[in-house]
PDB file of N, CA and C in Angstrom:
ATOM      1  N   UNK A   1       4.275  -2.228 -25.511  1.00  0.00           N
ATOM      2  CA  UNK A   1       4.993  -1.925 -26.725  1.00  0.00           C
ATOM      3  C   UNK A   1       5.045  -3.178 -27.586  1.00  0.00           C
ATOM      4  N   UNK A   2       4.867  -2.966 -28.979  1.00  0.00           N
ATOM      5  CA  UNK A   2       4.749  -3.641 -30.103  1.00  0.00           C
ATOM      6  C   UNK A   2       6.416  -4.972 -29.820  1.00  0.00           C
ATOM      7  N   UNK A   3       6.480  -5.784 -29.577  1.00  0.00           N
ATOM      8  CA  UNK A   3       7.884  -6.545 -30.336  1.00  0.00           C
ATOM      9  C   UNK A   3       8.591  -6.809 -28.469  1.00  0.00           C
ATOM     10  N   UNK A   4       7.767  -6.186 -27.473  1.00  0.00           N
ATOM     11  CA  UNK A   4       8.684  -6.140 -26.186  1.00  0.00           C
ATOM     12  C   UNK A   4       7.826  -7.584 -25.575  1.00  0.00           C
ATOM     13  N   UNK A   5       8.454  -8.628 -25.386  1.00  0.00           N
ATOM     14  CA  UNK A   5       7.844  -9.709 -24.303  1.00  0.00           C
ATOM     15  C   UNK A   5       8.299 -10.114 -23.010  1.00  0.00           C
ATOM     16  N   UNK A   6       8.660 -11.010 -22.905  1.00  0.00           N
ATOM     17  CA  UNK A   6       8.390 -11.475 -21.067  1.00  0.00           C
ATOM     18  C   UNK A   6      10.447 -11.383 -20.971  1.00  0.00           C
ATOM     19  N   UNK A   7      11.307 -11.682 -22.238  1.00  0.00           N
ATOM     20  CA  UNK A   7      12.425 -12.019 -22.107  1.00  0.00           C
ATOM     21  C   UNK A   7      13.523 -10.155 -22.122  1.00  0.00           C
ATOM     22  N   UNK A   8      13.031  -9.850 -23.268  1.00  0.00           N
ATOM     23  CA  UNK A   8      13.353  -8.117 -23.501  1.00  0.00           C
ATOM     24  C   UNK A   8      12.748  -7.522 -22.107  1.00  0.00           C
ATOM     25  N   UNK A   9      11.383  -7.360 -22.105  1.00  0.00           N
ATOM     26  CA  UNK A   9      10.883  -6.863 -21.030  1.00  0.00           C
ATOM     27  C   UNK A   9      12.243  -6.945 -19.496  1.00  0.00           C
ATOM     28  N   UNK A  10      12.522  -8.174 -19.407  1.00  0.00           N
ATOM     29  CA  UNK A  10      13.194  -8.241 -18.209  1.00  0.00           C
ATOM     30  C   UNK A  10      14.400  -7.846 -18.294  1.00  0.00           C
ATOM     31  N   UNK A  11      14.970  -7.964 -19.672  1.00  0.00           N
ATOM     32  CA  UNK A  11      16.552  -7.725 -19.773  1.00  0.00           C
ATOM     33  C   UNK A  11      16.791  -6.301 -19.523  1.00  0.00           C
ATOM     34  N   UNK A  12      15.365  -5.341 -19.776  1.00  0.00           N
ATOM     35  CA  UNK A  12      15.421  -4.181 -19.823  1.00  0.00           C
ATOM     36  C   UNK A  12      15.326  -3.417 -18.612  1.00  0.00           C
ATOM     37  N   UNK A  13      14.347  -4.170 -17.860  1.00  0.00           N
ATOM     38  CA  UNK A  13      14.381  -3.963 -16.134  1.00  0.00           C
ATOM     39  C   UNK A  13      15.286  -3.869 -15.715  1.00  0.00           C
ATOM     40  N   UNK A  14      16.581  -5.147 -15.889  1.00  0.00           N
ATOM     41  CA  UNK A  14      17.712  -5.777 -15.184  1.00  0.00           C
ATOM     42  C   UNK A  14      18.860  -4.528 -15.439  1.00  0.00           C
ATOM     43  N   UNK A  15      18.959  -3.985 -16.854  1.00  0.00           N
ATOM     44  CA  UNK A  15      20.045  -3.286 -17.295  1.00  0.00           C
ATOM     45  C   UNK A  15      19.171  -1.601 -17.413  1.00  0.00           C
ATOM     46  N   UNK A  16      18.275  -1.455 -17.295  1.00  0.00           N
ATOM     47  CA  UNK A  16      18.030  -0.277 -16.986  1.00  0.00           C
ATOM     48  C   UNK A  16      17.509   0.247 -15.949  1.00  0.00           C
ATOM     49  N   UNK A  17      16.967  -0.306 -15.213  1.00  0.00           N
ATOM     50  CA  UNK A  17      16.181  -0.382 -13.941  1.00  0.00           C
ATOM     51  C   UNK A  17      14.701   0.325 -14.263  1.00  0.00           C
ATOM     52  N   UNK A  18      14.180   0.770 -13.479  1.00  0.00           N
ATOM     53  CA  UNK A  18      12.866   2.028 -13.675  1.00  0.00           C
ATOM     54  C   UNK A  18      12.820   2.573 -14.592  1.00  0.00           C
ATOM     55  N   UNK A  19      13.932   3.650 -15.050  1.00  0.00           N
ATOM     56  CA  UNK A  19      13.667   4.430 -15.726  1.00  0.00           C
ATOM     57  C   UNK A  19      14.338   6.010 -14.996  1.00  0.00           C
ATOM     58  N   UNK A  20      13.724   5.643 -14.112  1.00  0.00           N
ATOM     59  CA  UNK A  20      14.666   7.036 -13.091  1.00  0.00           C
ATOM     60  C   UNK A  20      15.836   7.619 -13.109  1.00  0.00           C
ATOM     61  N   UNK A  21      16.360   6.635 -13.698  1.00  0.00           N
ATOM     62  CA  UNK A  21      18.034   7.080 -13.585  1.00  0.00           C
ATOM     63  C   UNK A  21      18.648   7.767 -15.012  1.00  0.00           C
ATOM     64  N   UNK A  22      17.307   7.625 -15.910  1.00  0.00           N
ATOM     65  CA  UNK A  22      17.559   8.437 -16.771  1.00  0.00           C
ATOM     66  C   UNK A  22      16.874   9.230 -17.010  1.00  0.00           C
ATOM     67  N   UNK A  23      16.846  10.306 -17.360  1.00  0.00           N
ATOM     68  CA  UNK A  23      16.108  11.767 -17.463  1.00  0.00           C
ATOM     69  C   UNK A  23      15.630  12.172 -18.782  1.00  0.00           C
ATOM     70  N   UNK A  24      15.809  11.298 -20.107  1.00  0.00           N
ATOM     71  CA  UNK A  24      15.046  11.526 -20.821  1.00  0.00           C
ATOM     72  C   UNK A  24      15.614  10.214 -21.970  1.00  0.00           C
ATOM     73  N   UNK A  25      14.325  10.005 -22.363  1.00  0.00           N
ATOM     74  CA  UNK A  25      14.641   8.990 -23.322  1.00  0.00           C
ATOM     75  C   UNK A  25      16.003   9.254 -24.572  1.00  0.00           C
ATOM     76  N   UNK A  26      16.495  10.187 -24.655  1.00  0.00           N
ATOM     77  CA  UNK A  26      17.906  10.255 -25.440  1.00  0.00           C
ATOM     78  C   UNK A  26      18.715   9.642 -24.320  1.00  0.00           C
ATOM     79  N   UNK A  27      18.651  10.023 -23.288  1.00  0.00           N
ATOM     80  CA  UNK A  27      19.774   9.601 -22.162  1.00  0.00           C
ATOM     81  C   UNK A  27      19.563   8.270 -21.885  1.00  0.00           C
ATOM     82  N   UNK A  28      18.629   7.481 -22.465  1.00  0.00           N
ATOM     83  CA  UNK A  28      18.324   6.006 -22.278  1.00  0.00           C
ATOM     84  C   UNK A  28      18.873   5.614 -23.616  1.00  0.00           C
ATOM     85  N   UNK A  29      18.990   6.283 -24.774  1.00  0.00           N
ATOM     86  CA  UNK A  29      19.375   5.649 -26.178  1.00  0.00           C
ATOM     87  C   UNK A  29      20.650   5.818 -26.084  1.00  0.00           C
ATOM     88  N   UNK A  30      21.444   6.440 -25.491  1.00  0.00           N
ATOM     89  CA  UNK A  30      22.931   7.153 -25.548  1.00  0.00           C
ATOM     90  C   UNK A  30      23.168   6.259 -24.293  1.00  0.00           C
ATOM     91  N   UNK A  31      22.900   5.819 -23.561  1.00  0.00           N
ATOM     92  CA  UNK A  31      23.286   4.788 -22.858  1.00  0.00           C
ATOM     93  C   UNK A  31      23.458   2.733 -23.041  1.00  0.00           C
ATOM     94  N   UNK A  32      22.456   2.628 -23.863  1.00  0.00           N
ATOM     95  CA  UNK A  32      22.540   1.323 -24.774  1.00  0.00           C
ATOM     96  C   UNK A  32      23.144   1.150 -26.160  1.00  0.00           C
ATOM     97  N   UNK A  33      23.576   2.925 -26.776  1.00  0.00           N
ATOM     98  CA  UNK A  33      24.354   2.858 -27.614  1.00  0.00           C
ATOM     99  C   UNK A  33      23.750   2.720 -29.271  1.00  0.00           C
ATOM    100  N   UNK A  34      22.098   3.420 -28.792  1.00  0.00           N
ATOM    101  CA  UNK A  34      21.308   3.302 -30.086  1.00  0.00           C
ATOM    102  C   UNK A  34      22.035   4.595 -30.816  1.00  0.00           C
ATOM    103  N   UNK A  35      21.995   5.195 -29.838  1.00  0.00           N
ATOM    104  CA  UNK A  35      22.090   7.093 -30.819  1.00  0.00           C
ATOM    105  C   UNK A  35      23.292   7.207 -31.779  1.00  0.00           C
ATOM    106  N   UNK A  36      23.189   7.764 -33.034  1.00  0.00           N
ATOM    107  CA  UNK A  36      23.932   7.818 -33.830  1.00  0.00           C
ATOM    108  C   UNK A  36      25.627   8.328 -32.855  1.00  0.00           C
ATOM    109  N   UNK A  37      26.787   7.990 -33.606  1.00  0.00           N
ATOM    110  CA  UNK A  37      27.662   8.512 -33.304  1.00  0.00           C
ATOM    111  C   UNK A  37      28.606   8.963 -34.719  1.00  0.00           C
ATOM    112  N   UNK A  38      29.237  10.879 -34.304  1.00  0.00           N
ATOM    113  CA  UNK A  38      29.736  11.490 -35.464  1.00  0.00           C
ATOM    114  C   UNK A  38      31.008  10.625 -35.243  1.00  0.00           C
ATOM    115  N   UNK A  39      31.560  10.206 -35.831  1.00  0.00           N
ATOM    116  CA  UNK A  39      32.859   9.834 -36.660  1.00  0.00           C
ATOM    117  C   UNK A  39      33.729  11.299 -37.192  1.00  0.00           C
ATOM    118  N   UNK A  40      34.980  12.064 -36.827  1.00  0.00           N
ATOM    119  CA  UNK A  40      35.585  12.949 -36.972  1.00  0.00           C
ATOM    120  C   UNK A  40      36.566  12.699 -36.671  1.00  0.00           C
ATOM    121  N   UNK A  41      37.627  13.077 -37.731  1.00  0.00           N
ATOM    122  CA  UNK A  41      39.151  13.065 -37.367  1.00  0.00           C
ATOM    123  C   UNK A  41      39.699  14.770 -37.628  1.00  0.00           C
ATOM    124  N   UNK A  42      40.308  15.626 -37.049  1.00  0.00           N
ATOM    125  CA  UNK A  42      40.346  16.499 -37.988  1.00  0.00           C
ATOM    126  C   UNK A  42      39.316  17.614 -38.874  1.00  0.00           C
ATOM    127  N   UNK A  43      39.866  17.833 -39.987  1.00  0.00           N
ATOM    128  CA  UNK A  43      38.675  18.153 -40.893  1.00  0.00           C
ATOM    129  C   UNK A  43      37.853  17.389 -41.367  1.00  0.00           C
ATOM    130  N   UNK A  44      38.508  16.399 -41.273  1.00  0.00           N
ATOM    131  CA  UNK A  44      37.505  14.959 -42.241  1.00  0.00           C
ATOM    132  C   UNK A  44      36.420  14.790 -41.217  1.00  0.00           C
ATOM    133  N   UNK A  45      34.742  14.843 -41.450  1.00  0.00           N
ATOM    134  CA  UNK A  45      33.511  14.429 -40.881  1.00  0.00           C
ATOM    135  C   UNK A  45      33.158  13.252 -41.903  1.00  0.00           C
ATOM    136  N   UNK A  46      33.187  12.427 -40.690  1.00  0.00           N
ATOM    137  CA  UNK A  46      32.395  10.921 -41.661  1.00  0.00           C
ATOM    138  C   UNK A  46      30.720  10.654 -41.564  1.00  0.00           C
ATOM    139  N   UNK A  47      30.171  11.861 -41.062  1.00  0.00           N
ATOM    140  CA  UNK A  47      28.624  11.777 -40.642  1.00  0.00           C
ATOM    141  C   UNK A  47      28.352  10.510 -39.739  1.00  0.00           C
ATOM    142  N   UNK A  48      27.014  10.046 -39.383  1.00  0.00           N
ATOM    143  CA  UNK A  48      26.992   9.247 -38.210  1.00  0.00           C
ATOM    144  C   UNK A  48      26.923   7.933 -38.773  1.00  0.00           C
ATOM    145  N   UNK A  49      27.497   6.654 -37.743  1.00  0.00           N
ATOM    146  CA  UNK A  49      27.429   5.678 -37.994  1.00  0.00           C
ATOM    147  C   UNK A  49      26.809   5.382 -36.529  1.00  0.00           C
ATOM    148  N   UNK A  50      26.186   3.959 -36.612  1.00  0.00           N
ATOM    149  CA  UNK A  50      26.360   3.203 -34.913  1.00  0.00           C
ATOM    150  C   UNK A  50      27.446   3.544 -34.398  1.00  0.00           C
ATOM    151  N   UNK A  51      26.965   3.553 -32.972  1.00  0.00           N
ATOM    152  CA  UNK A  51      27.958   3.555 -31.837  1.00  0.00           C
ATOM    153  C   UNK A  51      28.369   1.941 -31.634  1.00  0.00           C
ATOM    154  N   UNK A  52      29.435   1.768 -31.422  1.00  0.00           N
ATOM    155  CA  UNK A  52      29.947   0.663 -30.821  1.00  0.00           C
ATOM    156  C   UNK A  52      30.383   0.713 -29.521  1.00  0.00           C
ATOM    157  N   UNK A  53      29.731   1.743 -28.934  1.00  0.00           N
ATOM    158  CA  UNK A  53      29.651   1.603 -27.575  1.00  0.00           C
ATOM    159  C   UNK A  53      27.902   1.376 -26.436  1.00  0.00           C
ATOM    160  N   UNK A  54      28.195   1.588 -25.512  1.00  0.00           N
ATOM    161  CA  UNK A  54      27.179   1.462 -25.031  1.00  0.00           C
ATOM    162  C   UNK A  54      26.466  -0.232 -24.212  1.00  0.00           C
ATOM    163  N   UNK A  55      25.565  -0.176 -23.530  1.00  0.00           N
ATOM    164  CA  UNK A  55      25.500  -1.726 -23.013  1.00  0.00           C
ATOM    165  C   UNK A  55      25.160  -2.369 -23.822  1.00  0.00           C
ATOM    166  N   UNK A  56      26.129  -3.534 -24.062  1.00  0.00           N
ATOM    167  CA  UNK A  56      25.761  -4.620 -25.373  1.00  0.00           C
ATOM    168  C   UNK A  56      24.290  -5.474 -25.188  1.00  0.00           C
ATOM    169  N   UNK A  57      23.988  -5.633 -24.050  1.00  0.00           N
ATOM    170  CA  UNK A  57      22.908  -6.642 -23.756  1.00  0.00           C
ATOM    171  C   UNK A  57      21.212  -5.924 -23.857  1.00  0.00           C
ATOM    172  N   UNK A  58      21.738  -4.919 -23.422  1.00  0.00           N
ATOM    173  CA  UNK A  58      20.049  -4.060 -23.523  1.00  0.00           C
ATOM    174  C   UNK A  58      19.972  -3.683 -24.728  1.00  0.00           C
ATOM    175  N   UNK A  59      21.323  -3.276 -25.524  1.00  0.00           N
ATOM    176  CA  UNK A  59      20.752  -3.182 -27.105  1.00  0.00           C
ATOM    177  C   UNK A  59      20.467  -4.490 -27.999  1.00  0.00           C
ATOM    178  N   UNK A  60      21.077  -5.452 -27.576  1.00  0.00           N
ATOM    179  CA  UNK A  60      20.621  -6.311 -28.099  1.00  0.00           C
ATOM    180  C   UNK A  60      18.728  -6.739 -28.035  1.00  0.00           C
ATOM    181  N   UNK A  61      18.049  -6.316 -26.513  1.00  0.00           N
ATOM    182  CA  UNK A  61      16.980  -6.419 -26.302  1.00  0.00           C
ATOM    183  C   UNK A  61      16.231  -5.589 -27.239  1.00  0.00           C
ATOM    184  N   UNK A  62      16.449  -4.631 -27.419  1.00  0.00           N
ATOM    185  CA  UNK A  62      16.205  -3.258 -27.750  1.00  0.00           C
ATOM    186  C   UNK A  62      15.625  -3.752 -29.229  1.00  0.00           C
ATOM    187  N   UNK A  63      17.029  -4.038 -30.120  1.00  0.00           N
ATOM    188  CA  UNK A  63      17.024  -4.785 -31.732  1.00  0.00           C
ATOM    189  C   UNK A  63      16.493  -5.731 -31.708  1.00  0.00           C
ATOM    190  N   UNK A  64      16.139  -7.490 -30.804  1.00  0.00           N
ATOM    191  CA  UNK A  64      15.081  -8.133 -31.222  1.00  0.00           C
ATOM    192  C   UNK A  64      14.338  -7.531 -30.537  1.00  0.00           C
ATOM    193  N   UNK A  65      13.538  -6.585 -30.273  1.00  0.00           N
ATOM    194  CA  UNK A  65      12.189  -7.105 -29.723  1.00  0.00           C
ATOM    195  C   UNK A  65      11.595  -5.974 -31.300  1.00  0.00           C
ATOM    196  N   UNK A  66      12.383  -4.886 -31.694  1.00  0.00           N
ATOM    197  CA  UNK A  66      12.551  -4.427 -32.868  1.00  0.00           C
ATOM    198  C   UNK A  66      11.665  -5.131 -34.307  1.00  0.00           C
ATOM    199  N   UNK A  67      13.070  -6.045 -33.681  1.00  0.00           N
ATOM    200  CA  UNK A  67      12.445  -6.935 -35.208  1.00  0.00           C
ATOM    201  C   UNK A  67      11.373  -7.946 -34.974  1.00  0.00           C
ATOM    202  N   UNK A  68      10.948  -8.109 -33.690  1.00  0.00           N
ATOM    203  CA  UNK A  68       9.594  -8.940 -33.519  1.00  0.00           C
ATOM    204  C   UNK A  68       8.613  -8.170 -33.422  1.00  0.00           C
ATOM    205  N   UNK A  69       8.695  -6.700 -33.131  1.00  0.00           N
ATOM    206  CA  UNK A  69       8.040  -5.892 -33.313  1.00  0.00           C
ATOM    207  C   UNK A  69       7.059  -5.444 -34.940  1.00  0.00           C
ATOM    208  N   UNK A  70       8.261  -6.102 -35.884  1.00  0.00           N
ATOM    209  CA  UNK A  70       7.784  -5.689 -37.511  1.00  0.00           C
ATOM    210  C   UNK A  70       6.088  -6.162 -38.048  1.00  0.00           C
ATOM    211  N   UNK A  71       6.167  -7.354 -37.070  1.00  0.00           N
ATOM    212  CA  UNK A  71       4.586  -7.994 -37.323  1.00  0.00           C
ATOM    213  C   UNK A  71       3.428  -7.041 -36.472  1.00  0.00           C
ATOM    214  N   UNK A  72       3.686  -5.910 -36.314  1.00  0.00           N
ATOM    215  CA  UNK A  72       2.764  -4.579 -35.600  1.00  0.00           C
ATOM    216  C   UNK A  72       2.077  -4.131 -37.319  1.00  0.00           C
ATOM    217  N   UNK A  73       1.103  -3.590 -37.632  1.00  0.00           N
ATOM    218  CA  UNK A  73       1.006  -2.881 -38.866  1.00  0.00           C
ATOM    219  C   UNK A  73       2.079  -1.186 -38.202  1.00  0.00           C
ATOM    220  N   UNK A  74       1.676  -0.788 -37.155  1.00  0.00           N
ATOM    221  CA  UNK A  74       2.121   0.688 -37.422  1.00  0.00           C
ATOM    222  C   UNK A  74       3.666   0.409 -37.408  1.00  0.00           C
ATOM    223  N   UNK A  75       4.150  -0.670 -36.483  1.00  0.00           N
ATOM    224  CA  UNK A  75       5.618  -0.915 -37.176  1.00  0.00           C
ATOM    225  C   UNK A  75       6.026  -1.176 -37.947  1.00  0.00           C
ATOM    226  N   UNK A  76       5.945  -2.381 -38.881  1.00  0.00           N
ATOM    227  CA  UNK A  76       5.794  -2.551 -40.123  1.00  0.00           C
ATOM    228  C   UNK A  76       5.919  -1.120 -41.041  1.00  0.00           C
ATOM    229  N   UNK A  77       4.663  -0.168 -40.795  1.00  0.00           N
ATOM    230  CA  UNK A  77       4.766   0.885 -41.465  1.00  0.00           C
ATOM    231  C   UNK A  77       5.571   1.471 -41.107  1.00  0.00           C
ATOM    232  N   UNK A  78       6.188   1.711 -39.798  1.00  0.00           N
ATOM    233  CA  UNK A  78       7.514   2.696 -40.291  1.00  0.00           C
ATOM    234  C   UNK A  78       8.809   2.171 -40.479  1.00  0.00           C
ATOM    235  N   UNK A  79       8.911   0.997 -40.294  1.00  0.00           N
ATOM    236  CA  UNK A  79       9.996   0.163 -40.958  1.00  0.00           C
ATOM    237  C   UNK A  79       9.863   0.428 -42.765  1.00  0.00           C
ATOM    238  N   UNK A  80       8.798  -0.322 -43.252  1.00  0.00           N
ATOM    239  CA  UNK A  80       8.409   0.748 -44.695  1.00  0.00           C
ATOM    240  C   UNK A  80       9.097   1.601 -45.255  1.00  0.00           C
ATOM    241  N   UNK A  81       8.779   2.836 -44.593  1.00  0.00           N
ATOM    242  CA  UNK A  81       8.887   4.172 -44.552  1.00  0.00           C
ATOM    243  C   UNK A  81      10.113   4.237 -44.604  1.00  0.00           C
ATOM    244  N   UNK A  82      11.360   3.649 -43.708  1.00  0.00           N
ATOM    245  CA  UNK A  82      12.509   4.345 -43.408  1.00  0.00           C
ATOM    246  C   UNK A  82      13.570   3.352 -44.679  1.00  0.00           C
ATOM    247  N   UNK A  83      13.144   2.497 -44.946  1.00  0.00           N
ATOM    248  CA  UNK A  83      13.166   2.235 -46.276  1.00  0.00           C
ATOM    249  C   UNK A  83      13.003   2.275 -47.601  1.00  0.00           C
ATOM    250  N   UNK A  84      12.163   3.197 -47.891  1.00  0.00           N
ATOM    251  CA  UNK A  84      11.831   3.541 -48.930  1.00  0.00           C
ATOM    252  C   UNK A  84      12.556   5.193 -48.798  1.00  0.00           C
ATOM    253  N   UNK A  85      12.847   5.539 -47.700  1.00  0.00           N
ATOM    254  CA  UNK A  85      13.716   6.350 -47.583  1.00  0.00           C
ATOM    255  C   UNK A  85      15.622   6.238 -47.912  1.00  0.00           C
ATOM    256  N   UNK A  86      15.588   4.958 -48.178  1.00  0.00           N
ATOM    257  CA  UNK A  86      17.033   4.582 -48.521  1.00  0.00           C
ATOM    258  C   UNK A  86      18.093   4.079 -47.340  1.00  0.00           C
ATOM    259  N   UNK A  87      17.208   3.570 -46.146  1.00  0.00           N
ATOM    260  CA  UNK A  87      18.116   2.795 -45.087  1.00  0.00           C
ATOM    261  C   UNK A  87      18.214   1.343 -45.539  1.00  0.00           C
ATOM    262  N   UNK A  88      19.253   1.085 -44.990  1.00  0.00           N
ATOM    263  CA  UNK A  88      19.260  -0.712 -45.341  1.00  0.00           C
ATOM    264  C   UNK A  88      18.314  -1.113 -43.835  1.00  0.00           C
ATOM    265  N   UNK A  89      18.487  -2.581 -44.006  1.00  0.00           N
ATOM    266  CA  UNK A  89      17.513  -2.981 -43.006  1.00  0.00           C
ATOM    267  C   UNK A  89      17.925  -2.848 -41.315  1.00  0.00           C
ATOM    268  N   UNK A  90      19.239  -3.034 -41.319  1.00  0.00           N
ATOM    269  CA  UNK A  90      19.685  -2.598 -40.083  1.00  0.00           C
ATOM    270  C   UNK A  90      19.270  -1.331 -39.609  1.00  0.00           C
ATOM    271  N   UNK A  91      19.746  -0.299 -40.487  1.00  0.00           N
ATOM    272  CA  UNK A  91      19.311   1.085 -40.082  1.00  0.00           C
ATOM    273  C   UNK A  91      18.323   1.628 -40.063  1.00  0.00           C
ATOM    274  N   UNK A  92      17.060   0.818 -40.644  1.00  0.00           N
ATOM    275  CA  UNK A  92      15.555   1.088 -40.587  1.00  0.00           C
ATOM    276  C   UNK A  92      15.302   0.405 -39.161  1.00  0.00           C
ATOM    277  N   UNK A  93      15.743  -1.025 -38.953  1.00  0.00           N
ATOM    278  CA  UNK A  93      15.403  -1.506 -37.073  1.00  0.00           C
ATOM    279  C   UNK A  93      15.591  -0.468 -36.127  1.00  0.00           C
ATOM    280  N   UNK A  94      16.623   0.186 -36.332  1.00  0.00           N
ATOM    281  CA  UNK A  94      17.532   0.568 -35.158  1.00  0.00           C
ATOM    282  C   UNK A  94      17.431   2.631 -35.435  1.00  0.00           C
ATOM    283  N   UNK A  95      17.328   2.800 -36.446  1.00  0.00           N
ATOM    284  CA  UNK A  95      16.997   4.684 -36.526  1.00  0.00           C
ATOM    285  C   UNK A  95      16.134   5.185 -35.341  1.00  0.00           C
ATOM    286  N   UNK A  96      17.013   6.075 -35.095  1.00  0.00           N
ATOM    287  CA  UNK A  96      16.852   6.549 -33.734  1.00  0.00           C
ATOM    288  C   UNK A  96      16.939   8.291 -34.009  1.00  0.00           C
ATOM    289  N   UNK A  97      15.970   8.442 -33.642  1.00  0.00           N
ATOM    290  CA  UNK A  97      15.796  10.007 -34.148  1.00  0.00           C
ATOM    291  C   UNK A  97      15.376  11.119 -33.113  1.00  0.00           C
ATOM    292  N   UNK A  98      16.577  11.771 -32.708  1.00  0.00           N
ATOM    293  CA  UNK A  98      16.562  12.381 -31.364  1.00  0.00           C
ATOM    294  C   UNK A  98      15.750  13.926 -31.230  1.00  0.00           C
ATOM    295  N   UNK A  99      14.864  13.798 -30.557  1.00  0.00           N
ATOM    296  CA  UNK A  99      13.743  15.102 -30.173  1.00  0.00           C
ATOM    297  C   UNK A  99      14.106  15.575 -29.604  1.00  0.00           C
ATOM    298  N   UNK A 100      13.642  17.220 -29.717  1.00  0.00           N
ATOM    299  CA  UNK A 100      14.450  17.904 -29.126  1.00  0.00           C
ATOM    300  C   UNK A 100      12.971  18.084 -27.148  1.00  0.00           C
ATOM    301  N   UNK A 101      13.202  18.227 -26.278  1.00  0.00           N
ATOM    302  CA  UNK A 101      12.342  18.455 -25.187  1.00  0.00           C
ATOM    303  C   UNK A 101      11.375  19.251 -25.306  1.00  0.00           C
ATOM    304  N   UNK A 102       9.798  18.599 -24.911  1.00  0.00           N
ATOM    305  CA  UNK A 102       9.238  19.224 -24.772  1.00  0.00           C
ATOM    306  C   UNK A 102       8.972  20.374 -23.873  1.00  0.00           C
ATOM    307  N   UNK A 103       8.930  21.882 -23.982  1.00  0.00           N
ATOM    308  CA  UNK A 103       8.745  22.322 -23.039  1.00  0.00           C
ATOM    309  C   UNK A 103       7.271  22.365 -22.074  1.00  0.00           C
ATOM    310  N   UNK A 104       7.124  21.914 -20.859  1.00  0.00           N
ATOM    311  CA  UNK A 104       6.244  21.905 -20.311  1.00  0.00           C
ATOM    312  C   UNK A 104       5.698  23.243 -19.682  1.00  0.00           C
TER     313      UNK A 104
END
């Protein structure tokens, strides 16, 4: 992967292990605290912001290797993209856009 090296790579081993223990890559983003979170009180919906939860250290891996990732052209291009779509730069690194399962 584009932006992942020898330091991310390991932080990601250390705090996620294999991979096994999660069952699908949403359950790996909802665990480091990428996936949007709704904000609701009531009637009032504040639509999604970051989570401020989740493991601080693997998202941190997650966001630089992100942004060392930008020197990729196809990253770059969708960094681009999610900008010219009207994210600021944080939310173009870090947009996380949840699929629904493939059925096999």
């Amino acid at each position: 992967m584009p932006g992942v090296g020898v330091r991310a790579g390991a932080r990601t081993l250390i705090e996620a292990g294999d991979g096994s223990t999660f069952p699908t890559a949403d359950h790996l983003a909802a665990y480091a605290g990428l996936a949007p979170a709704t904000r609701s009180s009531g009637a009032s919906i504040r639509g999604e912001q970051p989570s401020r939860r989740g493991n601080k250290q693997l998202k941190r891996a997650f966001f630089l290797a992100t942004f060392a990732a930008l020197a990729d052209p196809a990253s770059r291009a969708y960094y681009d993209k999610k900008i010219a779509q009207g994210k600021h730069h944080t939310q173009a690194l870090t947009f996380y856009e949840s699929r629904p399962a493939i059925a096999a």
